[in-house]
Protein backbone atom coordinates (compact mmCIF):
# COMPACT_ATOMS: atom_id res chain seq x y z
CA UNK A 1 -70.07 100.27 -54.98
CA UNK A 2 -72.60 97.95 -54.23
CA UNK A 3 -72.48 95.50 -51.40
CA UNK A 4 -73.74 92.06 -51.60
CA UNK A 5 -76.48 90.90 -48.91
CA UNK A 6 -75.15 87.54 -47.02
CA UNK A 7 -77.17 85.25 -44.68
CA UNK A 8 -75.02 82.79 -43.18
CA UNK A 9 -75.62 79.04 -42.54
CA UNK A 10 -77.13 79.55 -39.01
CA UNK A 11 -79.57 82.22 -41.32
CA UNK A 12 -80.17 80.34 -43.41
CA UNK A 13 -81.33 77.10 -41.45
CA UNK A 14 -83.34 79.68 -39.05
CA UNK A 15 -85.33 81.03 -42.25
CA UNK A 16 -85.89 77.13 -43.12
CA UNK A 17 -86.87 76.36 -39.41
CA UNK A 18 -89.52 79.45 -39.71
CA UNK A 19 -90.91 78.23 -43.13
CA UNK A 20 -91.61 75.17 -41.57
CA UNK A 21 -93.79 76.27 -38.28
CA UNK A 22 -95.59 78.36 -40.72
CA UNK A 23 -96.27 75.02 -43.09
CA UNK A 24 -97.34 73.25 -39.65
CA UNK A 25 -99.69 75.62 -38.61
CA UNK A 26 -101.23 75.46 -41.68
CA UNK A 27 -101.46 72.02 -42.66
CA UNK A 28 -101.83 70.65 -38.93
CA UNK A 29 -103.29 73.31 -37.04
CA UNK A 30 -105.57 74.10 -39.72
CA UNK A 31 -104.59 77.90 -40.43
CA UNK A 32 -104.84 79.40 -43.85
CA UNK A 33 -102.02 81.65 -45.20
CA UNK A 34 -102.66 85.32 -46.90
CA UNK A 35 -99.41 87.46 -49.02
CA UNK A 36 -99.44 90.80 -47.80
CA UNK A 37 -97.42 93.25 -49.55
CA UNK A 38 -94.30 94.58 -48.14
CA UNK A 39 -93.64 98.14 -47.56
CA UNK A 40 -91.81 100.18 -49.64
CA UNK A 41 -91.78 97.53 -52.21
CA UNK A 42 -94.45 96.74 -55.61
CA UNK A 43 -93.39 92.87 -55.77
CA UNK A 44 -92.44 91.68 -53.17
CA UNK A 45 -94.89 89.92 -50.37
CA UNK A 46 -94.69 88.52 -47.34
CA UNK A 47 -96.74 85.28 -46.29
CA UNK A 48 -99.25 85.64 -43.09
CA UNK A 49 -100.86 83.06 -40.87
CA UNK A 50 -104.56 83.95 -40.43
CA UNK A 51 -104.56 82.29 -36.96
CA UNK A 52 -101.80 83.17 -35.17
CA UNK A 53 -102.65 80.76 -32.40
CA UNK A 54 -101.98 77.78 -34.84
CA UNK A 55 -98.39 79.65 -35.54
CA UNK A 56 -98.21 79.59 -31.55
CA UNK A 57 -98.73 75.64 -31.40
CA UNK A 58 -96.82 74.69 -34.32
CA UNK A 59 -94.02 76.53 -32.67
CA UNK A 60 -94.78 75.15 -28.94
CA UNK A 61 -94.72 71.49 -31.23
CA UNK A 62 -91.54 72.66 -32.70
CA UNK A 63 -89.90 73.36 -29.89
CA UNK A 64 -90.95 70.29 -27.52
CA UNK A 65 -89.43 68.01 -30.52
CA UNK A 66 -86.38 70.29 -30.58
CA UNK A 67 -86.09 70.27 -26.49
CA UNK A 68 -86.45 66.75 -27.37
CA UNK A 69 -83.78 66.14 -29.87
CA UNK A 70 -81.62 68.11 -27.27
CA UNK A 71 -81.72 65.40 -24.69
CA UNK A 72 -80.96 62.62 -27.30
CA UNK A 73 -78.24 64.87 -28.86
CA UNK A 74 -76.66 64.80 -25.82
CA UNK A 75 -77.15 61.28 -24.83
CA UNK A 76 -75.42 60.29 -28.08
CA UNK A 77 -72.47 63.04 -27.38
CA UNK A 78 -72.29 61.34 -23.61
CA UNK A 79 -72.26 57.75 -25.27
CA UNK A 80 -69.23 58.81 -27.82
CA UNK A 81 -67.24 59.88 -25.17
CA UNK A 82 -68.24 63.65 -25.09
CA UNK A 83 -68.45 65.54 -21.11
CA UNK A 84 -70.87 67.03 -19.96
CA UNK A 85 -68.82 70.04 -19.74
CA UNK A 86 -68.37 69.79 -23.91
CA UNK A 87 -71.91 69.73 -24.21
CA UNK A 88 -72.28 72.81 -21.90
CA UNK A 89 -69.52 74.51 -23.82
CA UNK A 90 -71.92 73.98 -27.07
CA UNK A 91 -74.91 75.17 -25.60
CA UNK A 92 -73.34 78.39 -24.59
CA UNK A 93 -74.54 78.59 -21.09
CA UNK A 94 -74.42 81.23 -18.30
CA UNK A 95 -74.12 79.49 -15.21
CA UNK A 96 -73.60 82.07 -12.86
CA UNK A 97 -70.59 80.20 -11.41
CA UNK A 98 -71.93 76.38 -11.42
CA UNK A 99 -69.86 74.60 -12.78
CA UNK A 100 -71.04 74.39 -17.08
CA UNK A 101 -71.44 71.01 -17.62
CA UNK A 102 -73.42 70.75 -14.20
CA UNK A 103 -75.67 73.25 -15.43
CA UNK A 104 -75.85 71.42 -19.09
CA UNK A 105 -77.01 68.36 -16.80
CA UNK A 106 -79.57 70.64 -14.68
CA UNK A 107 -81.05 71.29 -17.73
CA UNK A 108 -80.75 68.57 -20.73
CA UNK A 109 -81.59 65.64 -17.94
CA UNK A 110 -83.18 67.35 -14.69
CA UNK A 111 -85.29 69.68 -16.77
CA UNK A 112 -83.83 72.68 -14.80
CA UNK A 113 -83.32 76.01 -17.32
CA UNK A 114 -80.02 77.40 -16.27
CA UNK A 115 -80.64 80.77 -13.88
CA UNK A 116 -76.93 82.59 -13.52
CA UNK A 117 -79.08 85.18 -11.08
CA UNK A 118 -80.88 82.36 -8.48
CA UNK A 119 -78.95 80.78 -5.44
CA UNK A 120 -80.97 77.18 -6.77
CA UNK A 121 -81.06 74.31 -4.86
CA UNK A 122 -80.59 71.00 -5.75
CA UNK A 123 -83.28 68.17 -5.18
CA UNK A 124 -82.01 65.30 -2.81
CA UNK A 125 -82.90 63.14 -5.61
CA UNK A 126 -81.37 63.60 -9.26
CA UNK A 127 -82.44 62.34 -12.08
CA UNK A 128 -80.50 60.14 -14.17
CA UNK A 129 -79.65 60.14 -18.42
CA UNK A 130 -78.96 56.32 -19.65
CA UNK A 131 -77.34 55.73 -22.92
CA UNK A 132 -75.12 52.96 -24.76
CA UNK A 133 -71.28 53.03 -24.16
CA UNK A 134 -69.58 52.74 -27.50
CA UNK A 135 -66.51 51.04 -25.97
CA UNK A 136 -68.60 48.37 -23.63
CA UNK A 137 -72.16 48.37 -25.27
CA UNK A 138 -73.67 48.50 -21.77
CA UNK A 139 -76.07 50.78 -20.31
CA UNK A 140 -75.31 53.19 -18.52
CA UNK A 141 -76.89 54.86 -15.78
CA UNK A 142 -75.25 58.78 -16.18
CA UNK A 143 -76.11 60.88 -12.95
CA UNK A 144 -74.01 64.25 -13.76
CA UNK A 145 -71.27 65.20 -13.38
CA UNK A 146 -71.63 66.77 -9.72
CA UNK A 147 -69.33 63.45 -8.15
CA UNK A 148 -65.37 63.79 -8.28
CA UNK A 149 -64.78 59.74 -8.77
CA UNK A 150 -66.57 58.72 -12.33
CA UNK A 151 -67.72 55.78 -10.42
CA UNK A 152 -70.03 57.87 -8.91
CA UNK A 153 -71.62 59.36 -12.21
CA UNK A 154 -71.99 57.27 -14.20
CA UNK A 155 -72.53 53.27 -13.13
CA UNK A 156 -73.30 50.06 -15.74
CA UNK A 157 -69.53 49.63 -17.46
CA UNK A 158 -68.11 46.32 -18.12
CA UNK A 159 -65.56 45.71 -15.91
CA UNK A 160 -63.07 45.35 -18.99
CA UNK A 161 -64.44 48.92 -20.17
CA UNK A 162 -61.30 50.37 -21.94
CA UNK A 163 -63.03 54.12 -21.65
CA UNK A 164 -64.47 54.25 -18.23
CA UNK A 165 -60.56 52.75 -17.27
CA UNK A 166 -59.07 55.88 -18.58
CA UNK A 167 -61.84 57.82 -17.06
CA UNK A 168 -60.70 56.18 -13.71
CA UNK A 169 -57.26 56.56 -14.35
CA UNK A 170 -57.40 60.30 -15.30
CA UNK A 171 -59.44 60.81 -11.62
CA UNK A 172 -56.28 59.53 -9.88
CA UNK A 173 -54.20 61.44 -11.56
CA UNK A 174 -55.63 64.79 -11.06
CA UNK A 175 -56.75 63.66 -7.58
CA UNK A 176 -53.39 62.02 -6.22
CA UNK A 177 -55.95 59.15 -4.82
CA UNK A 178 -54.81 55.37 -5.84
CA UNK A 179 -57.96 52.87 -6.00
């Protein structure tokens, strides 16, 4: 009985993601590309960068555009109503017992890679994400989510903001405290 080789999605997309460092390293970075035969097999090759310091910056490139997309990613998720803490759920994170969509902020906006094993300390100053609200199409100035009152994390909503209401509404409710 012969079983059937899978690669799932994820796999599948990785292998892509590969291919493509390997095309920029050779068509920006200037690397040529040699098959080399595969062990233990007559036709089947493998393809090799010749510099591997142009597969090192294509992948540096690669990932600086994906740390990138990252931060927008979750700008966009913060603008369409998505927590931090949703965000942190997606990015898997060990915190270490921070709090995960503190540590998804620490990271995405701050620039801070989560360290479960350090006592960190936080910088008097933090920075600040800014993105669109989809309810009020105002800016918003997002500082984490470190603040109990929503007020205090994120500032810029209309007045008449139907979202940041709720927002407001759902603090006094798990708080007790009235406006």
């Amino acid at each position: 009985m012969s079983e059937t080789f899978r690669v799932t999605e994820s796999g599948q997309a990785a292998g892509r993601i590969r291919e493509l460092i390997r095309r920029v390293a050779v068509e920006v970075f200037g690397t040529t590309e040699t098959e080399v035969p595969i062990p233990g097999f007559t036709i089947f090759t493998d393809r090799k960068i010749d510099d591997p310091l142009a597969g090192v910056r294509a992948a540096l490139l690669m990932r600086s555009v994906a740390e990138g997309q990252l931060y927008d990613y979750a700008r966009s998720a913060r603008a369409a109503g998505r927590s931090w803490d949703d965000i942190g759920a997606v990015l898997s994170l060990l915190t270490g017992g921070v709090p995960v969509g503190e540590a998804a902020f620490d990271w995405l906006v701050c620039g801070r890679v989560p360290d479960p094993e350090r006592e960190g300390i936080r910088s008097f100053r933090t920075p600040s994400a800014y993105w669109r609200c989809t309810t009020c199409d105002q800016q918003i100035t997002d500082d984490g989510p470190f603040e109990s009152h929503p007020t205090d994390n994120e500032t810029g909503h209309a007045d008449s903001c139907a979202r940041h209401r709720a927002d407001v509404a759902a603090w006094a409710e798990r708080t007790g405290w009235d406006e």
